[in-house]
PDB file of N, CA and C in Angstrom:
ATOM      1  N   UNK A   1      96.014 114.794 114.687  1.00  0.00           N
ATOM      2  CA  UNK A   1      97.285 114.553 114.023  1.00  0.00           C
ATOM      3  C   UNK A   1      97.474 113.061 113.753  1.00  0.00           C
ATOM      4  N   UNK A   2      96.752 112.355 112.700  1.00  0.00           N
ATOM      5  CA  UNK A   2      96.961 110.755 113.101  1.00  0.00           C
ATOM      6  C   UNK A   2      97.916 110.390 111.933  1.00  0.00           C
ATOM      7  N   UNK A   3      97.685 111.792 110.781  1.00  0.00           N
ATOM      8  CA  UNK A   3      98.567 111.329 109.702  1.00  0.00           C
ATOM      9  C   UNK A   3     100.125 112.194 109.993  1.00  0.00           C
ATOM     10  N   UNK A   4     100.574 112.480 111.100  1.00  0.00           N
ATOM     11  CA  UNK A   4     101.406 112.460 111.315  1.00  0.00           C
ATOM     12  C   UNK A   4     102.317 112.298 112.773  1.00  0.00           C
ATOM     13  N   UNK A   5     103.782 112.262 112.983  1.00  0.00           N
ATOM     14  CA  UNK A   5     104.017 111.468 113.852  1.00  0.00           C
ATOM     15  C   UNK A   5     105.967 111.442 114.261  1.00  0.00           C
ATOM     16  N   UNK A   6     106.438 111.437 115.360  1.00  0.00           N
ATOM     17  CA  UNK A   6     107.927 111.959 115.574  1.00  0.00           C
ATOM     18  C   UNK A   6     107.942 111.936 117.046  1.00  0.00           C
ATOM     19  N   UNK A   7     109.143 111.574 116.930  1.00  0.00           N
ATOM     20  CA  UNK A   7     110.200 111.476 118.096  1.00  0.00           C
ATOM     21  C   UNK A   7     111.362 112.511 118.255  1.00  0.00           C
ATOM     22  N   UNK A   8     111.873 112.564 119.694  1.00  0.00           N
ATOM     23  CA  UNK A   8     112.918 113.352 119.551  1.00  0.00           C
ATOM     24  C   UNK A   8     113.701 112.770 120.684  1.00  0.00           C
ATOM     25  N   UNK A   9     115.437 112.623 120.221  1.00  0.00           N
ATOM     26  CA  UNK A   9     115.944 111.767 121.132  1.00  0.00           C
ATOM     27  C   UNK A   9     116.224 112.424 122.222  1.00  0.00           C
ATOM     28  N   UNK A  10     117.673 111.909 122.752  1.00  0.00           N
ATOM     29  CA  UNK A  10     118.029 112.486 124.037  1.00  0.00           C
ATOM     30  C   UNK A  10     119.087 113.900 123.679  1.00  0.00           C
ATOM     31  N   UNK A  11     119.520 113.944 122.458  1.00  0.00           N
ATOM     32  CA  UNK A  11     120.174 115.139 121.910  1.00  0.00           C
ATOM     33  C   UNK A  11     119.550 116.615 121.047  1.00  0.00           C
ATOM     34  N   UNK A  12     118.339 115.879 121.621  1.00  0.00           N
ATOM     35  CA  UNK A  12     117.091 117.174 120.619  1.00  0.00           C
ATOM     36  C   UNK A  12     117.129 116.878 119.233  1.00  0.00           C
ATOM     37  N   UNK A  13     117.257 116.082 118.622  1.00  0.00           N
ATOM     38  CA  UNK A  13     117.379 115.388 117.031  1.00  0.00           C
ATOM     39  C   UNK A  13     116.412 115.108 117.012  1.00  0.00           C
ATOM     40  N   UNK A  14     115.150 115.141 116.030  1.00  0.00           N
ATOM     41  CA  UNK A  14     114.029 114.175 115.501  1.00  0.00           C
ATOM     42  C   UNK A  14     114.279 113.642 114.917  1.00  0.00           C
ATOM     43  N   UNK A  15     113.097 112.815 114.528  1.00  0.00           N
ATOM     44  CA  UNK A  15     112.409 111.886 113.509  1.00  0.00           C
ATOM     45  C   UNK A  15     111.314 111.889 113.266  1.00  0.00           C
ATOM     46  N   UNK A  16     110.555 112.346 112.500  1.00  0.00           N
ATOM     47  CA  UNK A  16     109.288 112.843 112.049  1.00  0.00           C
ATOM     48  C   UNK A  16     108.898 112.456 110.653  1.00  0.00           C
ATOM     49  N   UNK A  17     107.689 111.704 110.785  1.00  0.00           N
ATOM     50  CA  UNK A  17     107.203 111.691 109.620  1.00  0.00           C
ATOM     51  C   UNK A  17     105.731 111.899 108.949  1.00  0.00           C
ATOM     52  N   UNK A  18     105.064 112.008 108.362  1.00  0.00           N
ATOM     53  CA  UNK A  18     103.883 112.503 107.870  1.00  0.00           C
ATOM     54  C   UNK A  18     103.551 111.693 106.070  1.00  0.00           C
ATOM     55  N   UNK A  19     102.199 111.306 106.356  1.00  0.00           N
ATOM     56  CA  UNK A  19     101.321 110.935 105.327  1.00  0.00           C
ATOM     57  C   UNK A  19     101.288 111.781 104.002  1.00  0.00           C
ATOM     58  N   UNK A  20     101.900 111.281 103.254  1.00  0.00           N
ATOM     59  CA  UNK A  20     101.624 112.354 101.806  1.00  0.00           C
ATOM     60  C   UNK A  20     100.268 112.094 101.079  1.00  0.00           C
ATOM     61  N   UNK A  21      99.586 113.152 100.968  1.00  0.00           N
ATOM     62  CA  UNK A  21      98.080 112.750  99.850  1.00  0.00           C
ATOM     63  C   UNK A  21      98.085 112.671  98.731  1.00  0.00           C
ATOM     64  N   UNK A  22      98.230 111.487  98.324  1.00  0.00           N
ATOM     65  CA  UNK A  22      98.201 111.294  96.514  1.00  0.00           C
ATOM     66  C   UNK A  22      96.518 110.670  96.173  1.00  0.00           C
ATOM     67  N   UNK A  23      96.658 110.708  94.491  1.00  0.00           N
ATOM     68  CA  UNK A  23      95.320 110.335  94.002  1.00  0.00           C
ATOM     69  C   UNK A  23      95.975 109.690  93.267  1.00  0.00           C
ATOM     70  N   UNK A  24      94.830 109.046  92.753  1.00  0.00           N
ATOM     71  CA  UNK A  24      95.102 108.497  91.538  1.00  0.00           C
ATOM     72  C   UNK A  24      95.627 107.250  91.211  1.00  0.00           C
ATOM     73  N   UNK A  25      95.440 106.292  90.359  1.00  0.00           N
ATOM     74  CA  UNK A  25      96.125 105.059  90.551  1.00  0.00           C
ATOM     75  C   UNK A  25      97.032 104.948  90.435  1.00  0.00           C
ATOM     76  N   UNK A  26      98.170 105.954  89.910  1.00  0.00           N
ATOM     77  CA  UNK A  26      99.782 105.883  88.794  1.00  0.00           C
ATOM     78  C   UNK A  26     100.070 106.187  90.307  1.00  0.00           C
ATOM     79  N   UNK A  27      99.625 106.697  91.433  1.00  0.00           N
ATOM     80  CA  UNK A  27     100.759 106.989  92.586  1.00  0.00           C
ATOM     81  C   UNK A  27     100.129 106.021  93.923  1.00  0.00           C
ATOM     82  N   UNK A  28      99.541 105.241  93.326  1.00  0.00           N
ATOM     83  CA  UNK A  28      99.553 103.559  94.084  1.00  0.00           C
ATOM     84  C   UNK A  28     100.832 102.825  94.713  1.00  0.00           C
ATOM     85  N   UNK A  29     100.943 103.130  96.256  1.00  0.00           N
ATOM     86  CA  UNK A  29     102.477 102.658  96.439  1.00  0.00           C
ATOM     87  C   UNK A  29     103.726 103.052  95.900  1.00  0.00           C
ATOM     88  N   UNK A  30     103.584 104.153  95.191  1.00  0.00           N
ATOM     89  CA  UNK A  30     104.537 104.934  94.574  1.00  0.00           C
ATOM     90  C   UNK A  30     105.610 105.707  95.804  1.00  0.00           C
ATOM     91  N   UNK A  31     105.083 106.769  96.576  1.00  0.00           N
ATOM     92  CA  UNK A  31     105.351 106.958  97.375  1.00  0.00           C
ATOM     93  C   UNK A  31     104.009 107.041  98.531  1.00  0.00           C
ATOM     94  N   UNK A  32     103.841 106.929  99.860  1.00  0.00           N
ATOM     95  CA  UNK A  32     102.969 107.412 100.370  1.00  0.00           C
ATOM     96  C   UNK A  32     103.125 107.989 101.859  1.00  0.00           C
ATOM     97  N   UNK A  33     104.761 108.261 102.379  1.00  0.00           N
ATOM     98  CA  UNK A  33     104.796 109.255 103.227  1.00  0.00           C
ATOM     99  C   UNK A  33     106.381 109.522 102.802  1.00  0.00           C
ATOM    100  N   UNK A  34     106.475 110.711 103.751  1.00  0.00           N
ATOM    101  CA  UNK A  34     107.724 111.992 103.950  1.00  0.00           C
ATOM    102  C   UNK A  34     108.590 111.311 105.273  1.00  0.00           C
ATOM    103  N   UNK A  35     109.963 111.400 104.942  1.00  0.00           N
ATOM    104  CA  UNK A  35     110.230 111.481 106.609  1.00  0.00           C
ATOM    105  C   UNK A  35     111.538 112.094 106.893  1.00  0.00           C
ATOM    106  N   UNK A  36     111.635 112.648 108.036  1.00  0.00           N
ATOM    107  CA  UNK A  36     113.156 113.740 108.208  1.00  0.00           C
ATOM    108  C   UNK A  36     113.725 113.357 109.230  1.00  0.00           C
ATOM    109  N   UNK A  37     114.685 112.929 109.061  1.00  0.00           N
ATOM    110  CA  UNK A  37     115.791 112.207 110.191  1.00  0.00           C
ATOM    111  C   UNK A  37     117.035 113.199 110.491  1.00  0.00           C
ATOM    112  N   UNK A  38     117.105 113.715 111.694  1.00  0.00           N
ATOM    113  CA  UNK A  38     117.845 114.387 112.331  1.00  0.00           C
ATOM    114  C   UNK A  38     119.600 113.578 112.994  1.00  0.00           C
ATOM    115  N   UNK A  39     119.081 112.015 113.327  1.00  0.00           N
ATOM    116  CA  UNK A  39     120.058 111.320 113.745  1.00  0.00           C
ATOM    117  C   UNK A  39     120.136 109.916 112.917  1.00  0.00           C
ATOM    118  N   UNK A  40     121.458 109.437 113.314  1.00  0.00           N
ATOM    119  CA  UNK A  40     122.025 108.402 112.695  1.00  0.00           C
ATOM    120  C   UNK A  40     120.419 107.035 112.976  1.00  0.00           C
ATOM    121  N   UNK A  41     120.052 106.349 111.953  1.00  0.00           N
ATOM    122  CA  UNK A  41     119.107 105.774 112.101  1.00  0.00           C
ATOM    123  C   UNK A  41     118.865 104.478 111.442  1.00  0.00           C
ATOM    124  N   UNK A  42     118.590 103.157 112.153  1.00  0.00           N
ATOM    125  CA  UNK A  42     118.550 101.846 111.192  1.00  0.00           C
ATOM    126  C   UNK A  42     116.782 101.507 110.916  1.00  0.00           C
ATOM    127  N   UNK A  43     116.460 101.457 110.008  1.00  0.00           N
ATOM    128  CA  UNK A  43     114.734 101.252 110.003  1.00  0.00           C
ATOM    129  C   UNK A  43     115.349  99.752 108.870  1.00  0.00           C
ATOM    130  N   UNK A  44     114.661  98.302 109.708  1.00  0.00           N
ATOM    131  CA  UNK A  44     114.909  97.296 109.566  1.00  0.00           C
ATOM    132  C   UNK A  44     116.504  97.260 109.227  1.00  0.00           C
ATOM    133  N   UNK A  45     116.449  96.548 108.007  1.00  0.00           N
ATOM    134  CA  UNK A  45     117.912  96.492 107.715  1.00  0.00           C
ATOM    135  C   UNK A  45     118.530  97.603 106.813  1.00  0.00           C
ATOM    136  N   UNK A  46     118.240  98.237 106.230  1.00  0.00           N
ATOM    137  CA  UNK A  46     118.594  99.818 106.213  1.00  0.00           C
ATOM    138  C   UNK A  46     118.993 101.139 106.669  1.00  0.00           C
ATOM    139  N   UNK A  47     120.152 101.220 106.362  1.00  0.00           N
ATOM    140  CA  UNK A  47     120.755 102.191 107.408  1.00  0.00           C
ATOM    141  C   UNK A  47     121.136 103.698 107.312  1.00  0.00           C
ATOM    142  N   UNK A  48     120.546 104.392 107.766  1.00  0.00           N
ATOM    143  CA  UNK A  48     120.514 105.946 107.468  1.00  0.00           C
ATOM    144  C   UNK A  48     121.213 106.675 108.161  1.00  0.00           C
ATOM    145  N   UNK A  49     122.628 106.895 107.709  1.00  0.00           N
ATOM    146  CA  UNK A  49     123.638 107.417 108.727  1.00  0.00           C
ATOM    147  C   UNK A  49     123.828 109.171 108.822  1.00  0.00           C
ATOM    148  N   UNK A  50     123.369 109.864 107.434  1.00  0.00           N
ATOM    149  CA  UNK A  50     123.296 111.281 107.765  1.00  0.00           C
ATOM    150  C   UNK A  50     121.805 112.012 107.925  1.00  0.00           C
ATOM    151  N   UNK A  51     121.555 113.415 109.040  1.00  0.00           N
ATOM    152  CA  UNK A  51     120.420 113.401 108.589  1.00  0.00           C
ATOM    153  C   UNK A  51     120.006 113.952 106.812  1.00  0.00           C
ATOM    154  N   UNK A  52     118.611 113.513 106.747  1.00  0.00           N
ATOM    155  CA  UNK A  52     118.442 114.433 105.228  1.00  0.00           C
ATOM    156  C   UNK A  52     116.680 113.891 105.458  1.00  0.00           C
ATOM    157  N   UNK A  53     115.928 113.715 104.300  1.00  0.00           N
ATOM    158  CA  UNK A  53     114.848 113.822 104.007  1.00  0.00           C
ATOM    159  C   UNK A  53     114.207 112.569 103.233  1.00  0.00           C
ATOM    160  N   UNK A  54     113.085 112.033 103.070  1.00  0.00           N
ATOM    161  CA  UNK A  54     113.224 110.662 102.185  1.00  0.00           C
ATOM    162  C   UNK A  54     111.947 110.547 102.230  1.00  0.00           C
ATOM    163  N   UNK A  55     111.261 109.804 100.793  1.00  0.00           N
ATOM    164  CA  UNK A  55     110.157 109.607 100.737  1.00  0.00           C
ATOM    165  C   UNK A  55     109.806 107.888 100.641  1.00  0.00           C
ATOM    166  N   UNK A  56     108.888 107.491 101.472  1.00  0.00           N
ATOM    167  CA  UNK A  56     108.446 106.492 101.316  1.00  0.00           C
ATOM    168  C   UNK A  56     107.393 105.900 100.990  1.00  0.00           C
ATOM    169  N   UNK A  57     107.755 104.489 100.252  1.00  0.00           N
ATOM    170  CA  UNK A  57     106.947 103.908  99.249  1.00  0.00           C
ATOM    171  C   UNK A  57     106.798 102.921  99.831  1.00  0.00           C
ATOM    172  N   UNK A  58     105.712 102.226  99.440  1.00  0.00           N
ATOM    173  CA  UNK A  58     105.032 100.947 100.183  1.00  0.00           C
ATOM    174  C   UNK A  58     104.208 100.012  99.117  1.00  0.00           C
ATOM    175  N   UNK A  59     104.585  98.654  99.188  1.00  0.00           N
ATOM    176  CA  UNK A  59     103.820  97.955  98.449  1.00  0.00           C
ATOM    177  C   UNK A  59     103.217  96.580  99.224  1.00  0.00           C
ATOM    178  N   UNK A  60     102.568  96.016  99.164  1.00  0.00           N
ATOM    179  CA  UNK A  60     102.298  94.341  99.780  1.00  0.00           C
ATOM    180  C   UNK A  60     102.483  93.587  99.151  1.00  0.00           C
ATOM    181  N   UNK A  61     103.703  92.645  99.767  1.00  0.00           N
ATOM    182  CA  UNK A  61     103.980  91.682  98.969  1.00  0.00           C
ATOM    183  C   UNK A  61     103.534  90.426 100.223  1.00  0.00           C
ATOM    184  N   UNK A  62     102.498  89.584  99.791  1.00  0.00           N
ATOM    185  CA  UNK A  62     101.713  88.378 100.150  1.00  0.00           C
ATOM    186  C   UNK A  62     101.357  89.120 101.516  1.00  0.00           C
ATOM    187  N   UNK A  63     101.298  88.563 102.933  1.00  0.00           N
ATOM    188  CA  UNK A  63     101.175  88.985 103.831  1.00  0.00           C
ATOM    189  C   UNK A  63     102.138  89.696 104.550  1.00  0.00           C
ATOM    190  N   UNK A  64     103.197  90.653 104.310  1.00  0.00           N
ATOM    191  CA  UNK A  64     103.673  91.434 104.283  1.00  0.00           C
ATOM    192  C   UNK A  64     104.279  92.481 103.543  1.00  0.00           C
ATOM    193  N   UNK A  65     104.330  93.654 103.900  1.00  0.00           N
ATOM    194  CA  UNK A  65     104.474  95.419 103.546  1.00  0.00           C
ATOM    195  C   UNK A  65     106.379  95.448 103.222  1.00  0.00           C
ATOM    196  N   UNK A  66     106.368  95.658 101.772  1.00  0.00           N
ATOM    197  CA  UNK A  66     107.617  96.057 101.418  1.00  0.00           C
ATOM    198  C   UNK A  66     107.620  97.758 101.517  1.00  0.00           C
ATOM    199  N   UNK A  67     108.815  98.010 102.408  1.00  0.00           N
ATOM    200  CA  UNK A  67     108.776  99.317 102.518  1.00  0.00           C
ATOM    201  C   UNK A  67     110.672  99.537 101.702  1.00  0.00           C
ATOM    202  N   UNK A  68     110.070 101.094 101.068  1.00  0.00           N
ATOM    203  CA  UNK A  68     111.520 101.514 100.008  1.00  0.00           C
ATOM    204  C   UNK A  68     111.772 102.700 100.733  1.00  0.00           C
ATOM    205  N   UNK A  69     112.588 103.206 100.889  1.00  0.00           N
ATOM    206  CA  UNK A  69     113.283 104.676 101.579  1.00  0.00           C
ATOM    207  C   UNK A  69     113.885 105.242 100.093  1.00  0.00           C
ATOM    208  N   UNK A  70     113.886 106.441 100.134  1.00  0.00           N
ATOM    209  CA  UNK A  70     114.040 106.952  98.867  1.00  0.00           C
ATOM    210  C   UNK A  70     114.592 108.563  99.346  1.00  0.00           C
ATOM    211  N   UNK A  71     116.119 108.824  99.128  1.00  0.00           N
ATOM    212  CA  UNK A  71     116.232 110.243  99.767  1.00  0.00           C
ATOM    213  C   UNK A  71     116.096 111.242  98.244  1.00  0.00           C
ATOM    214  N   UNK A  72     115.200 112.791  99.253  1.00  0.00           N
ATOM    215  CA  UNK A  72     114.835 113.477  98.540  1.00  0.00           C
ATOM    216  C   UNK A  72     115.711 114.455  97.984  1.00  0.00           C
ATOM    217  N   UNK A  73     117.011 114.481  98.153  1.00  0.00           N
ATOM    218  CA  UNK A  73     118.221 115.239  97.958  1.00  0.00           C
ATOM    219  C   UNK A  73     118.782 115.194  96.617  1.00  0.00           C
ATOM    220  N   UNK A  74     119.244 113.253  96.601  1.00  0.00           N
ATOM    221  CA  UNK A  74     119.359 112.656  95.350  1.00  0.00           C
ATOM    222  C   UNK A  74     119.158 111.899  94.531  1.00  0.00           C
ATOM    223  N   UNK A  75     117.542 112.100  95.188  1.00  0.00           N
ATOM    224  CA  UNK A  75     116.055 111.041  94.243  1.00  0.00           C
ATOM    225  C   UNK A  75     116.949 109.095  94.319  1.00  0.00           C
ATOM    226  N   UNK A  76     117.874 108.681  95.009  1.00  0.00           N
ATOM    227  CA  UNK A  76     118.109 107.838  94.940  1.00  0.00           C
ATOM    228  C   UNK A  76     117.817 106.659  96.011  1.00  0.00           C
ATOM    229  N   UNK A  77     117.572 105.240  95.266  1.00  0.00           N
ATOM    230  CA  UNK A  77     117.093 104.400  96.968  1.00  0.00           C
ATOM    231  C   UNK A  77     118.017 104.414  97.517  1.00  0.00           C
ATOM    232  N   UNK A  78     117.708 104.629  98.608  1.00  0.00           N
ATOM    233  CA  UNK A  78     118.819 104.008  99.653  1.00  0.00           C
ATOM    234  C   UNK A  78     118.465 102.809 100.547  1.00  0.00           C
ATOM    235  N   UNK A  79     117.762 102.213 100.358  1.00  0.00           N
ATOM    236  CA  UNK A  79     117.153 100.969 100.624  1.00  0.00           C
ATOM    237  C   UNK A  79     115.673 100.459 100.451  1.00  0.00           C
ATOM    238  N   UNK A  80     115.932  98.739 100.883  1.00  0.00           N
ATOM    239  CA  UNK A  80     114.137  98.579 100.874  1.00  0.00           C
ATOM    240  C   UNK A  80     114.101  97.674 102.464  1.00  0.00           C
ATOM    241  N   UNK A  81     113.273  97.106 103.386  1.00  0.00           N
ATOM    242  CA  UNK A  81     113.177  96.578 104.128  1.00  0.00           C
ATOM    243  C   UNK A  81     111.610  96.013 104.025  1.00  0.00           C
ATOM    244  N   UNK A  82     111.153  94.827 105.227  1.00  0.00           N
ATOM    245  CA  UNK A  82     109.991  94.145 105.199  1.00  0.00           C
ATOM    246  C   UNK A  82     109.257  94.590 106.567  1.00  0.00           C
ATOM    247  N   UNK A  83     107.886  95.129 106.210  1.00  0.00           N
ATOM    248  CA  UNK A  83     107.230  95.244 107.670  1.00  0.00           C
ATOM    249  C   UNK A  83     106.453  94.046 107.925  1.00  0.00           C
ATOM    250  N   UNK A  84     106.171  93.717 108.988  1.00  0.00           N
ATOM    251  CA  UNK A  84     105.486  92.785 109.559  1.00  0.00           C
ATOM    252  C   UNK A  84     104.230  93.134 110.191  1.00  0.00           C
ATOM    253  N   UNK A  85     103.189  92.103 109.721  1.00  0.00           N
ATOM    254  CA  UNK A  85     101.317  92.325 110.574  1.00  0.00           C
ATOM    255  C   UNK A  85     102.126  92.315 112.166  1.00  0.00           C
ATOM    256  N   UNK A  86     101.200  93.685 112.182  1.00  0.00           N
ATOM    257  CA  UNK A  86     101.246  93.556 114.429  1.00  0.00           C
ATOM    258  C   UNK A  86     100.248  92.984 114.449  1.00  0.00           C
ATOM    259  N   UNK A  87     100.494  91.838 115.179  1.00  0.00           N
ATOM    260  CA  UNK A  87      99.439  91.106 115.803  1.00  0.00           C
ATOM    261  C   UNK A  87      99.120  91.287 116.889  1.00  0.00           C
ATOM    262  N   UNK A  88      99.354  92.240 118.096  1.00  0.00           N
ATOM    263  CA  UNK A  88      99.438  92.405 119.577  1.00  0.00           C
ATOM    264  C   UNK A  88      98.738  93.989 119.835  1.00  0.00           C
ATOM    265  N   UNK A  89      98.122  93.937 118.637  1.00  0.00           N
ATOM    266  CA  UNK A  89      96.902  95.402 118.492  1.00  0.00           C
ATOM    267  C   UNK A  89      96.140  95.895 117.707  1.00  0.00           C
ATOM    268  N   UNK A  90      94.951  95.994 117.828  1.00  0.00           N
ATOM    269  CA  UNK A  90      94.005  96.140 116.778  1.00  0.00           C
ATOM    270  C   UNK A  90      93.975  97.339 116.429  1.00  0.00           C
ATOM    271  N   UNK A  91      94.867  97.882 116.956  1.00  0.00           N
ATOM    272  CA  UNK A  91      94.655  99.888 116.584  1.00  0.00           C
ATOM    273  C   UNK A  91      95.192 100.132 115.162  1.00  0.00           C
ATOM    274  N   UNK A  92      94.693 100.632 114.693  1.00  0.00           N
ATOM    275  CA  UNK A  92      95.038 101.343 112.897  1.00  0.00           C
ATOM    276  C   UNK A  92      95.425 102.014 112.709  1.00  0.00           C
ATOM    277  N   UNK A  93      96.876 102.781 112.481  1.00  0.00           N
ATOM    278  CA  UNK A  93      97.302 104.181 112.407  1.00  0.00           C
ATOM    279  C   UNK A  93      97.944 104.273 111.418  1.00  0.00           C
ATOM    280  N   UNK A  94      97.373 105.333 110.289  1.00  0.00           N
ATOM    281  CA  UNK A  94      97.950 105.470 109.199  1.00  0.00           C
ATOM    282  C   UNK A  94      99.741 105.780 109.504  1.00  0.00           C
ATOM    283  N   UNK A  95     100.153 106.824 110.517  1.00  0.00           N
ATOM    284  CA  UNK A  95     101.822 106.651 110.862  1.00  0.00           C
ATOM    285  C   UNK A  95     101.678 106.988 112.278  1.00  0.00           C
ATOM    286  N   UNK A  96     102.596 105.569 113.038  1.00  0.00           N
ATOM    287  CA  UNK A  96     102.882 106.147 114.112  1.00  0.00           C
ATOM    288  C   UNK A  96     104.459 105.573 114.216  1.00  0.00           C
ATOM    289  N   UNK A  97     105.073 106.991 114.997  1.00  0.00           N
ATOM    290  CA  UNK A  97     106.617 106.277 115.161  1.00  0.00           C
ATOM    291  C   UNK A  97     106.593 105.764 116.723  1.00  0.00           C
ATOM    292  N   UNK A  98     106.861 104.938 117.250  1.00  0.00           N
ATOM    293  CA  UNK A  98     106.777 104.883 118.917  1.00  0.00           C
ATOM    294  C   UNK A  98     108.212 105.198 119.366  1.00  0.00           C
ATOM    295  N   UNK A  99     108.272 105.665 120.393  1.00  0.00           N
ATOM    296  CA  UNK A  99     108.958 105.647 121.216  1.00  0.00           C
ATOM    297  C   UNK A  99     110.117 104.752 121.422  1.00  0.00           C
ATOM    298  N   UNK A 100     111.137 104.898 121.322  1.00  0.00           N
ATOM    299  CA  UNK A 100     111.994 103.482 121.441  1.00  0.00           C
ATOM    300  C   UNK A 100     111.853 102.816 122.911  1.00  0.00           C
ATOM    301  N   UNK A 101     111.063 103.539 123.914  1.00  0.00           N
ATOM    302  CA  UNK A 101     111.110 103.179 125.169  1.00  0.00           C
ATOM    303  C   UNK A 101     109.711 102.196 125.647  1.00  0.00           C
ATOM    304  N   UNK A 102     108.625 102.405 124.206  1.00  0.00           N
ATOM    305  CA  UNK A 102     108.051 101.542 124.520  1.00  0.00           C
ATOM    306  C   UNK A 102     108.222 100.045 123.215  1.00  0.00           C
ATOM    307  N   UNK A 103     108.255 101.063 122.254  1.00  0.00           N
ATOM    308  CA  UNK A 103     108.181  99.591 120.925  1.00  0.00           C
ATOM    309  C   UNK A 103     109.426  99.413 119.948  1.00  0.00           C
ATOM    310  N   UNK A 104     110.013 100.597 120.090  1.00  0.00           N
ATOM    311  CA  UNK A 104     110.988 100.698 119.014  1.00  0.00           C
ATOM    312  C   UNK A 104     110.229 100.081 117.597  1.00  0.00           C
ATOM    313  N   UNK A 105     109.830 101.268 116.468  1.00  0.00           N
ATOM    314  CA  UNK A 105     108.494 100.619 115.816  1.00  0.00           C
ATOM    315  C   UNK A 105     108.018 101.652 115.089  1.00  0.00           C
ATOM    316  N   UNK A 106     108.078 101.696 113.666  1.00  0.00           N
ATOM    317  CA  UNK A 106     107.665 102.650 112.733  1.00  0.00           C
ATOM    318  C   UNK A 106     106.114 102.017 112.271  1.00  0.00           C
ATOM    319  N   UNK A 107     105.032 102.139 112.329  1.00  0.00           N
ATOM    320  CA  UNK A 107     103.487 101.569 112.294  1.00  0.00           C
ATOM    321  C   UNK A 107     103.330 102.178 111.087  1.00  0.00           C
ATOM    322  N   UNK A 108     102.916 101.346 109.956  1.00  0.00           N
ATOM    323  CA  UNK A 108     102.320 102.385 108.721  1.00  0.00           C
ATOM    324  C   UNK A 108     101.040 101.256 108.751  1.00  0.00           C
ATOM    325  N   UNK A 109     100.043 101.939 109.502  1.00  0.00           N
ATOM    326  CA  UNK A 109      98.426 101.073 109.114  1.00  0.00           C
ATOM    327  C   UNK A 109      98.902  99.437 109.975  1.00  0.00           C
ATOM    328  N   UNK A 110      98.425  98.739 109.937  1.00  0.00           N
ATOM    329  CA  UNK A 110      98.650  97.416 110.653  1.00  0.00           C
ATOM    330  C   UNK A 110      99.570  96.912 110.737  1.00  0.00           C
ATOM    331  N   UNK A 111     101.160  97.608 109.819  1.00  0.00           N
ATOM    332  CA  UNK A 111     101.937  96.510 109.812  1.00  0.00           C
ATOM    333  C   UNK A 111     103.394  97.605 110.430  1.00  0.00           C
ATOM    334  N   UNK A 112     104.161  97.023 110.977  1.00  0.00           N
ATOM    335  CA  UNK A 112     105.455  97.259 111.693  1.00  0.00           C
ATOM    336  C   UNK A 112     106.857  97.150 111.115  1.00  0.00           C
ATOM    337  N   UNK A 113     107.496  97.741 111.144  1.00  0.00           N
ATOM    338  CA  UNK A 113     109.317  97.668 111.346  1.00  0.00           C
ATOM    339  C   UNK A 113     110.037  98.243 112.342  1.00  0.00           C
ATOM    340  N   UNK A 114     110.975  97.576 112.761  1.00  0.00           N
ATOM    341  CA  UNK A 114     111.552  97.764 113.539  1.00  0.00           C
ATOM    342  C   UNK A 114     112.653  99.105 113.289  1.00  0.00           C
ATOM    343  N   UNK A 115     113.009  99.866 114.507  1.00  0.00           N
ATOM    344  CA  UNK A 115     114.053 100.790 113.919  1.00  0.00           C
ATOM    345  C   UNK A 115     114.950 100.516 115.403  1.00  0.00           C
ATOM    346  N   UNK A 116     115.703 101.603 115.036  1.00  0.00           N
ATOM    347  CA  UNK A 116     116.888 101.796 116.301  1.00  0.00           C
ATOM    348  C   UNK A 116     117.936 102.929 116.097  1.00  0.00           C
ATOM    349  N   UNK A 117     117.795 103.461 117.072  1.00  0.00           N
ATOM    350  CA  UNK A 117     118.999 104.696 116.541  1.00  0.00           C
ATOM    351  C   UNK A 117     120.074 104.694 116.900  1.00  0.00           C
ATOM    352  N   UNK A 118     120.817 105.363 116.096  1.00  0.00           N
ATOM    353  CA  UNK A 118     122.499 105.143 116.022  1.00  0.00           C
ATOM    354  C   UNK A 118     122.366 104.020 114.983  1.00  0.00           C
ATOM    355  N   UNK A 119     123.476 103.667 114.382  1.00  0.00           N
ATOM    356  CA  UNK A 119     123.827 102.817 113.233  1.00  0.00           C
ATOM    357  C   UNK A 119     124.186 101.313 113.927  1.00  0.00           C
ATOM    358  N   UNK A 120     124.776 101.384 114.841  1.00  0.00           N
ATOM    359  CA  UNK A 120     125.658  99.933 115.162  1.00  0.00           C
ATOM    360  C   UNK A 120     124.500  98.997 115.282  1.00  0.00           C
TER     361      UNK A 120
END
């Protein structure tokens, strides 16, 4: 399971997300994963207060990963945020969500954002 990946809090709510397979060059950073949020949720500075569904897009801008949230309900952004190179691990994972108990940390491939649940 490396292309996919979820948490579940202390209220039985997930967060789960999974690798979408595209081809082709026209869907280059277009979108390249799914994700379903059960609870109120901040991924960087973006804030996802109901659950619903959202696809994400990814591009590199210089040495860091612009990430776009995009909900699948009403095809509209609802934000963009910046991931950052982890430098404190050489491990490669196309998606991992961690644990808020160890990283608080959405991993797409080498680079990081921070999340946190609940909105405040």
């Amino acid at each position: 399971m490396r292309t996919a990946s979820g948490i579940v809090d202390e209220h039985g709510h997930f967060i789960a997300g999974v690798v979408l397979i595209t081809a082709g060059y026209s869907a280059d950073g277009k979108y390249s994963h799914y994700l379903t949020v059960q609870a109120p949720l901040r991924i960087g500075d973006t804030v996802l207060k109901r659950p619903s569904m959202f696809l994400v897009g990814r591009g590199l801008k210089g040495r860091q990963l612009e990430v776009a949230l995009q909900c699948c309900s009403y095809g509209c952004l609802v934000g963009t945020t910046v991931a950052h190179r982890i430098t404190d691990s050489s491990r490669l994972e196309s998606l991992h969500i961690w644990p808020p108990e160890e990283k608080s940390l959405i991993q797409i491939g080498r680079f990081g954002v921070p999340y946190r649940l609940g909105t405040e």
